[in-house]
PDB file of N, CA and C in Angstrom:
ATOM      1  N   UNK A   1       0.851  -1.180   0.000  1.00  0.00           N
ATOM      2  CA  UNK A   1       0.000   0.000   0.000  1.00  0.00           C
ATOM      3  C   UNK A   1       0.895   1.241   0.000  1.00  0.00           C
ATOM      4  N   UNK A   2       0.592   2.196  -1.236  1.00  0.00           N
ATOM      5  CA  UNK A   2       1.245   3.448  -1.040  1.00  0.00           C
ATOM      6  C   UNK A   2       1.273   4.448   0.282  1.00  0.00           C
ATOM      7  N   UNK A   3       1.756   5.296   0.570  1.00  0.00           N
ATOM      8  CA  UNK A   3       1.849   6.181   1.476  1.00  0.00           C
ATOM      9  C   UNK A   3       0.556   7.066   1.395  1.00  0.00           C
ATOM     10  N   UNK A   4       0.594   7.227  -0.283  1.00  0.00           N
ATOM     11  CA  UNK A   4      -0.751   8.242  -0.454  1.00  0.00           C
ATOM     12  C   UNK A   4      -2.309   7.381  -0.142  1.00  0.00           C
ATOM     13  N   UNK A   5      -2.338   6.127  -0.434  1.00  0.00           N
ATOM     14  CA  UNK A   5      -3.198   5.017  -0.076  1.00  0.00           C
ATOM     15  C   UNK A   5      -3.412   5.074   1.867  1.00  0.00           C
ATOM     16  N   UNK A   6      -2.641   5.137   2.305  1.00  0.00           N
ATOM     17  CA  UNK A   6      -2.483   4.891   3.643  1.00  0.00           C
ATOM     18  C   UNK A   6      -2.944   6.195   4.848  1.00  0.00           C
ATOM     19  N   UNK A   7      -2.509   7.343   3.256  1.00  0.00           N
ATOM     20  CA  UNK A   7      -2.959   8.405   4.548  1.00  0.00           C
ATOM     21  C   UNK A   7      -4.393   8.371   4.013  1.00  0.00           C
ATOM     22  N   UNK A   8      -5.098   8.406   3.090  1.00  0.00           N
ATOM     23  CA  UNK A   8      -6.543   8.380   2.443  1.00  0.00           C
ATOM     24  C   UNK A   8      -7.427   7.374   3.186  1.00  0.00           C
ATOM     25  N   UNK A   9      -6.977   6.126   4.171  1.00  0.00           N
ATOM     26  CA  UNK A   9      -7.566   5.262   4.447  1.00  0.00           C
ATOM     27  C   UNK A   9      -7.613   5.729   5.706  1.00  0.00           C
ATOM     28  N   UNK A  10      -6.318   6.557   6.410  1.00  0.00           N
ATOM     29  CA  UNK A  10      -6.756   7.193   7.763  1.00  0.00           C
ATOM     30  C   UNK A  10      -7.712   8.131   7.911  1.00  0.00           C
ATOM     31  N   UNK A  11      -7.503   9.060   7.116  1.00  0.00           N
ATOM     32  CA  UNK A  11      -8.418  10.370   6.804  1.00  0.00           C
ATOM     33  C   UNK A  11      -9.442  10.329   6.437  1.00  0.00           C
ATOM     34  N   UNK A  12     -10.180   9.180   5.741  1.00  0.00           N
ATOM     35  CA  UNK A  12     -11.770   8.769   5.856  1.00  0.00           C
ATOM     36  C   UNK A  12     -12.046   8.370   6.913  1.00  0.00           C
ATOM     37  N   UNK A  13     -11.724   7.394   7.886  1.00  0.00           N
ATOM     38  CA  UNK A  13     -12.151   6.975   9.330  1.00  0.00           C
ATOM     39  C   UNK A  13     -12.207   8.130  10.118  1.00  0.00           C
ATOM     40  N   UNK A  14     -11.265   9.702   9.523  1.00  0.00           N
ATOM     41  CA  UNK A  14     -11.681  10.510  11.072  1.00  0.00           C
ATOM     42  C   UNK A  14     -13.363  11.129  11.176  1.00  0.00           C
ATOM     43  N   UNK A  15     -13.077  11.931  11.929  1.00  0.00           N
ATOM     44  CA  UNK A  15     -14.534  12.277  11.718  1.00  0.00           C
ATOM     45  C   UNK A  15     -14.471  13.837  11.238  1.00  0.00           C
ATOM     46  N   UNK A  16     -15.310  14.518  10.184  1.00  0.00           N
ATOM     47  CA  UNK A  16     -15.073  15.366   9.825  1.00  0.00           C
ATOM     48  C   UNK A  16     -14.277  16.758   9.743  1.00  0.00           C
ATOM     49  N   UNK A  17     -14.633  17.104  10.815  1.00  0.00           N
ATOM     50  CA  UNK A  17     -13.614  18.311  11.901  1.00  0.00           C
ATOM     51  C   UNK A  17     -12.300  18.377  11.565  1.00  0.00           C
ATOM     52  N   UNK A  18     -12.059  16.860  11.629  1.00  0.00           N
ATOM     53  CA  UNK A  18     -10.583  16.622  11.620  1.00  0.00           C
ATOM     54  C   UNK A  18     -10.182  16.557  10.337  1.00  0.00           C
ATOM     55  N   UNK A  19     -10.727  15.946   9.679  1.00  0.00           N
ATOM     56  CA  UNK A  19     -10.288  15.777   8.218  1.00  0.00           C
ATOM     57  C   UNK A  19      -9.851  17.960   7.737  1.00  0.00           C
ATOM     58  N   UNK A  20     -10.974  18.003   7.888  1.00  0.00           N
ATOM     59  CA  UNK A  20     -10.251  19.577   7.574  1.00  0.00           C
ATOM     60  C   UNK A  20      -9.379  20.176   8.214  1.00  0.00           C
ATOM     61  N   UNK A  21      -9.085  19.660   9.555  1.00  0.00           N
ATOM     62  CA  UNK A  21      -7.970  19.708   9.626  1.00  0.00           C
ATOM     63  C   UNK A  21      -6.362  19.077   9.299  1.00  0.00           C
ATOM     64  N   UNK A  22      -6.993  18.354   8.604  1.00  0.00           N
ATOM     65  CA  UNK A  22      -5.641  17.555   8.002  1.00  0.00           C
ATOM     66  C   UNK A  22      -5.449  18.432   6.632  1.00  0.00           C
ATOM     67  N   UNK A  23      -6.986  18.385   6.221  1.00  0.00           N
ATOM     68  CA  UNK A  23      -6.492  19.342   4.488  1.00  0.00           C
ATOM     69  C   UNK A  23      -6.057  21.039   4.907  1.00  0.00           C
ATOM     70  N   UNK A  24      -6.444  21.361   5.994  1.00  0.00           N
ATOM     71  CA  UNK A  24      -5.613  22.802   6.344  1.00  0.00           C
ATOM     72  C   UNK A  24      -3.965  22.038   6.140  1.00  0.00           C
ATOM     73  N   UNK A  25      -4.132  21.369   7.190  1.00  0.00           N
ATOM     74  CA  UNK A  25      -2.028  21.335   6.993  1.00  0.00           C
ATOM     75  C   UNK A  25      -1.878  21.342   5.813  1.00  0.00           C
ATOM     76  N   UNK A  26      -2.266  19.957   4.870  1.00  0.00           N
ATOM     77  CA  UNK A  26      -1.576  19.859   3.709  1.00  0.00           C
ATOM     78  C   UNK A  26      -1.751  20.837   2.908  1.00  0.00           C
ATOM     79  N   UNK A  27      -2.819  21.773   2.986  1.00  0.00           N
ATOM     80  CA  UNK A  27      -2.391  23.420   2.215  1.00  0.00           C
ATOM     81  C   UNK A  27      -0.906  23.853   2.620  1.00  0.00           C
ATOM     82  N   UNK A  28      -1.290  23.908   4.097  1.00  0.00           N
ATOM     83  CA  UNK A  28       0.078  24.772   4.768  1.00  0.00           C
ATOM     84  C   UNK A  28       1.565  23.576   3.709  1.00  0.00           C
ATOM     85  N   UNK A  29       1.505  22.375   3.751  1.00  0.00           N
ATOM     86  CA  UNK A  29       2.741  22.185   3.588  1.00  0.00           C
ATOM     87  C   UNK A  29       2.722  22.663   2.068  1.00  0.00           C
ATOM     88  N   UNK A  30       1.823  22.523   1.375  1.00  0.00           N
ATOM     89  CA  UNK A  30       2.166  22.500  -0.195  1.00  0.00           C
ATOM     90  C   UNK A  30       1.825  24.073  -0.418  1.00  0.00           C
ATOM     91  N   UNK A  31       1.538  25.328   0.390  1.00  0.00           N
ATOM     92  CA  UNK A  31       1.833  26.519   0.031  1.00  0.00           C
ATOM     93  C   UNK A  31       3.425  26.923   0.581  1.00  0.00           C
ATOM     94  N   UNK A  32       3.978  25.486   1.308  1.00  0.00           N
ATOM     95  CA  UNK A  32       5.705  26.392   1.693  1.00  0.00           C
ATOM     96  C   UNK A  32       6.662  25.747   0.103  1.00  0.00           C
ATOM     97  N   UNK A  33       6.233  25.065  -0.740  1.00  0.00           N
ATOM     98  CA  UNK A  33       6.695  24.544  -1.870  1.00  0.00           C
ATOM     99  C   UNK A  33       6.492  25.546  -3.116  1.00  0.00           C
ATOM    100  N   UNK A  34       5.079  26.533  -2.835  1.00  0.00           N
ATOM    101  CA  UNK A  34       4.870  27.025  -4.345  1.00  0.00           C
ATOM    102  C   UNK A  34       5.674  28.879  -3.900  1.00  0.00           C
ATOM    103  N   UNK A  35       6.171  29.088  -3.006  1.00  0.00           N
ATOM    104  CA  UNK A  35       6.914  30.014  -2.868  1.00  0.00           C
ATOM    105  C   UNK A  35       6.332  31.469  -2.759  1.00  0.00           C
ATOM    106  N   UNK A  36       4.853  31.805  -2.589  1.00  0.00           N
ATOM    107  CA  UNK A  36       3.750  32.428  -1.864  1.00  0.00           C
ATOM    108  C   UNK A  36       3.944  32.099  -0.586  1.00  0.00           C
ATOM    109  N   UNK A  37       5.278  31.615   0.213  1.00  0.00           N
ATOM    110  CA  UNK A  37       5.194  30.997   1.388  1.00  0.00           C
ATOM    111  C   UNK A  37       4.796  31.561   2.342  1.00  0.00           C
ATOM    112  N   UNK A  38       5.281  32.901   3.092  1.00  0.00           N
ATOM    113  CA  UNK A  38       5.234  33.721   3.923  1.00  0.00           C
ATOM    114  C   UNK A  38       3.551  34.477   3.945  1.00  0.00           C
ATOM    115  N   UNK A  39       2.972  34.927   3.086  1.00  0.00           N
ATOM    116  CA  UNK A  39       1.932  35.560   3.186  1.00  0.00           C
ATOM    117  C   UNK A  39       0.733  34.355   3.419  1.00  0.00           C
ATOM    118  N   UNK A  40       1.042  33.435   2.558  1.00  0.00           N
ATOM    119  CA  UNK A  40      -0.032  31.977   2.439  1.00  0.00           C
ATOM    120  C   UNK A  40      -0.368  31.362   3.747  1.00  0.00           C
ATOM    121  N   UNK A  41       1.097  31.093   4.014  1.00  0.00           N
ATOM    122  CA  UNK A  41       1.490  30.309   5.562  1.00  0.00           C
ATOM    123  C   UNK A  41       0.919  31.482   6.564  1.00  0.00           C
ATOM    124  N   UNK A  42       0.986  32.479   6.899  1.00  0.00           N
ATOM    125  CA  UNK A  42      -0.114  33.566   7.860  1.00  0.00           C
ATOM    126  C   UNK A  42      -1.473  32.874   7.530  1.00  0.00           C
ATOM    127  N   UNK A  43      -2.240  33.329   6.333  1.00  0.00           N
ATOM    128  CA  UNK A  43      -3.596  32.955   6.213  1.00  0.00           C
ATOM    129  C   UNK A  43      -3.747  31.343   6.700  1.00  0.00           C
ATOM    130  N   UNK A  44      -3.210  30.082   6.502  1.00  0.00           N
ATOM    131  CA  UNK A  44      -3.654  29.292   6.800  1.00  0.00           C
ATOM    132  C   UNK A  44      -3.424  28.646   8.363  1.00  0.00           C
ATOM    133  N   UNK A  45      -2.406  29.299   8.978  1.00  0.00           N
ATOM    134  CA  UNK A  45      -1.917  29.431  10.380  1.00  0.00           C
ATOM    135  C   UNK A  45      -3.271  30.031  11.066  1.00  0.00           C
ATOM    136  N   UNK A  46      -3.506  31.320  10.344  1.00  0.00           N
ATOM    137  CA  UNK A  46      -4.397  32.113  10.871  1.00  0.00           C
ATOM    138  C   UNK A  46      -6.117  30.697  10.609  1.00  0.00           C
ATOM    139  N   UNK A  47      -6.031  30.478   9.674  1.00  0.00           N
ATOM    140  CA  UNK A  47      -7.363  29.510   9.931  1.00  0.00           C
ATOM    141  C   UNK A  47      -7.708  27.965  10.453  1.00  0.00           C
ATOM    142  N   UNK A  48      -6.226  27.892  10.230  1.00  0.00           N
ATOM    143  CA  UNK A  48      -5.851  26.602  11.595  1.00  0.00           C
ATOM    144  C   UNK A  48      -5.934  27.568  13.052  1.00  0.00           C
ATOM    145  N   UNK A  49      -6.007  28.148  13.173  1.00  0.00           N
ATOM    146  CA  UNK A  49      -5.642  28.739  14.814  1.00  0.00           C
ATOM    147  C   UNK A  49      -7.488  29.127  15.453  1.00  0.00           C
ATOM    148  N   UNK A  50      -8.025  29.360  13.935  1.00  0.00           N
ATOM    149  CA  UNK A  50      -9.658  29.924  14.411  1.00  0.00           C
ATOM    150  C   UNK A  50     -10.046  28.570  14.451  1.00  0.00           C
ATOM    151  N   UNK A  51      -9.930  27.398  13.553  1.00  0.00           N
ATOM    152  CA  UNK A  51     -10.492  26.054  13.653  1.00  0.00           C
ATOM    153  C   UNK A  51     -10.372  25.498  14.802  1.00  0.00           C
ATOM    154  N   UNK A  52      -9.286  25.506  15.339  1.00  0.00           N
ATOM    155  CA  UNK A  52      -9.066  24.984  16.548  1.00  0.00           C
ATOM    156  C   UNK A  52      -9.504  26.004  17.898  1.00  0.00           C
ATOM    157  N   UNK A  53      -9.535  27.016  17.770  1.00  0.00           N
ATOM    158  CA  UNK A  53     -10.686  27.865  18.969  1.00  0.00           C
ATOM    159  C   UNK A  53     -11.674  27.524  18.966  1.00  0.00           C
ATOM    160  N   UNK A  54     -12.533  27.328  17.402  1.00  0.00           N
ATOM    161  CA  UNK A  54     -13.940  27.208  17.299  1.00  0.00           C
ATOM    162  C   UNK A  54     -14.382  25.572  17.695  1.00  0.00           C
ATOM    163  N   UNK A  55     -13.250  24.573  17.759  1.00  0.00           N
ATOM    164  CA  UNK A  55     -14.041  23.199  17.564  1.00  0.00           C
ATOM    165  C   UNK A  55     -14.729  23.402  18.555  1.00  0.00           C
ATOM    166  N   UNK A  56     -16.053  22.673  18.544  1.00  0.00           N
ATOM    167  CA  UNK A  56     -16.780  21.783  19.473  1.00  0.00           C
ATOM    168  C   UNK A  56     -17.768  22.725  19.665  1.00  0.00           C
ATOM    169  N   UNK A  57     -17.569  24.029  19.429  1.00  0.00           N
ATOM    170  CA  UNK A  57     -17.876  25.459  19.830  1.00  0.00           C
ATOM    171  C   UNK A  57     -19.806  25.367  19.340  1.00  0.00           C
ATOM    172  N   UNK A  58     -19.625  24.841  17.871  1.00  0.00           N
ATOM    173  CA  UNK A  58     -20.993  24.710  17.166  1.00  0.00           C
ATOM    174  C   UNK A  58     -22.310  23.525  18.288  1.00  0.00           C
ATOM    175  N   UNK A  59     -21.551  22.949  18.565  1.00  0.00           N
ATOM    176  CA  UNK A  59     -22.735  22.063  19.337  1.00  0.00           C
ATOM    177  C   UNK A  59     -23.281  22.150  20.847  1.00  0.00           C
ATOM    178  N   UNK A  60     -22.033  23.521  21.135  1.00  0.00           N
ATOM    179  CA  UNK A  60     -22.379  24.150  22.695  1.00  0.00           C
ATOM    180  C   UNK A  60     -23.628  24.874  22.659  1.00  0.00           C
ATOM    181  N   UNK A  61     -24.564  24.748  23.896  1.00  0.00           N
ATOM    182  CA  UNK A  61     -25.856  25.985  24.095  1.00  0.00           C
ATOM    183  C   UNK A  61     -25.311  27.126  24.484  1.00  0.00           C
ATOM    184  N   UNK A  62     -25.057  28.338  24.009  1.00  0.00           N
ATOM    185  CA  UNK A  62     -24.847  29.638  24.719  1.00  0.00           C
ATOM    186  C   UNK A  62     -26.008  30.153  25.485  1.00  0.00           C
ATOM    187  N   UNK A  63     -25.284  30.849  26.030  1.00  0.00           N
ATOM    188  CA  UNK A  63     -26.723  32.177  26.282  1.00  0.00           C
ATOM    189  C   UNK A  63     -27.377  32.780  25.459  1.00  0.00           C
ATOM    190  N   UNK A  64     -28.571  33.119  25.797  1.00  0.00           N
ATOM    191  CA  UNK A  64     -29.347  33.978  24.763  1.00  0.00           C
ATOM    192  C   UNK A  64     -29.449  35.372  25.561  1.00  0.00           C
ATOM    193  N   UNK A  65     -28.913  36.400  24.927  1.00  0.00           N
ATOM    194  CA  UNK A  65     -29.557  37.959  25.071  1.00  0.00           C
ATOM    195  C   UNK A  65     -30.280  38.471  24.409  1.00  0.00           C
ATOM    196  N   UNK A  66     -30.687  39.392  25.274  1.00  0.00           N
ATOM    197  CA  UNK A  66     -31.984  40.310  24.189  1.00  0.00           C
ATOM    198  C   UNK A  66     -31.408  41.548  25.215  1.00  0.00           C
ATOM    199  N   UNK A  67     -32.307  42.202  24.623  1.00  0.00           N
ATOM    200  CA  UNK A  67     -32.184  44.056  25.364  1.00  0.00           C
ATOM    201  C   UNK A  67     -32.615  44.353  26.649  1.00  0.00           C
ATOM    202  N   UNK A  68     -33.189  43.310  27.367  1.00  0.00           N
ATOM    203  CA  UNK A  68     -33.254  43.524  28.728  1.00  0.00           C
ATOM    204  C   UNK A  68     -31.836  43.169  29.242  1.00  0.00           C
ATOM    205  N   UNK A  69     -30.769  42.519  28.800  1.00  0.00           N
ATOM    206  CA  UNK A  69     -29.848  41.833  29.395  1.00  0.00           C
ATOM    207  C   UNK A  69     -28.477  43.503  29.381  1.00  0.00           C
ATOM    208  N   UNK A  70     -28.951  44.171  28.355  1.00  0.00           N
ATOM    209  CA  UNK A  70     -28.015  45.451  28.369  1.00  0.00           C
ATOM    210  C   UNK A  70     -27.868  46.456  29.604  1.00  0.00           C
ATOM    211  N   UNK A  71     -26.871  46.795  29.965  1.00  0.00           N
ATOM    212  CA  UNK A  71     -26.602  48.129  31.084  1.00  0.00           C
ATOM    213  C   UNK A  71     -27.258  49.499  30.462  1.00  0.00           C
ATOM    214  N   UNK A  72     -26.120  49.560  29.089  1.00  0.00           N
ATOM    215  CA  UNK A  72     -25.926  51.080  28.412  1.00  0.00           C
ATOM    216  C   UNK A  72     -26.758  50.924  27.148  1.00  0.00           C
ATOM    217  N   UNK A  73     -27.238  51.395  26.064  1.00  0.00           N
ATOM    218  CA  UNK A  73     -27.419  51.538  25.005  1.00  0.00           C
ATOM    219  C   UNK A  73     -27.197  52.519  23.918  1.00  0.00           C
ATOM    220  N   UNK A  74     -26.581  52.260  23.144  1.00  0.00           N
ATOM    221  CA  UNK A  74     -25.590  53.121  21.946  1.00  0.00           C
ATOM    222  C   UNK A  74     -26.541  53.717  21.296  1.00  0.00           C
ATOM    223  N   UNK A  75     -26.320  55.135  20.923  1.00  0.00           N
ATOM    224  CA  UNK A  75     -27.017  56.409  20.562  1.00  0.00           C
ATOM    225  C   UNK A  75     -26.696  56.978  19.055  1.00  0.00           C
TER     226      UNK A  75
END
């Protein structure tokens, strides 16, 4: 089994979330090859860094506010 076979057989078993996080890296590695490195590598650092703040984030209950919950109100 190829290498490319092997990672394709891991990366279907994960569960979604993750998979995009695997195709974030492999942007990151194959934008340090096409030599856009420095500006590319920010943006996808930068959306690996929000992916990983945000996981899990979608299936949490927050609070709900409304306008009784305000002190001040902007004019």
């Amino acid at each position: 089994m190829s290498t490319i076979e092997k990672i394709n057989l891991h990366v279907r078993q994960l569960p979604r979330p993750l998979q995009v996080e695997v195709l974030n890296f492999v942007e990151f590695l194959a934008s340090k090859l096409s030599g856009g490195e420095s500006r590319q590598t920010d943006v996808l650092w930068s959306q690996f860094s929000i992916s990983q703040a945000m996981r899990d984030l979608e299936e949490e209950a927050g609070p709900v506010y409304d306008e009784s919950d305000m002190k001040e109100k902007w004019q």
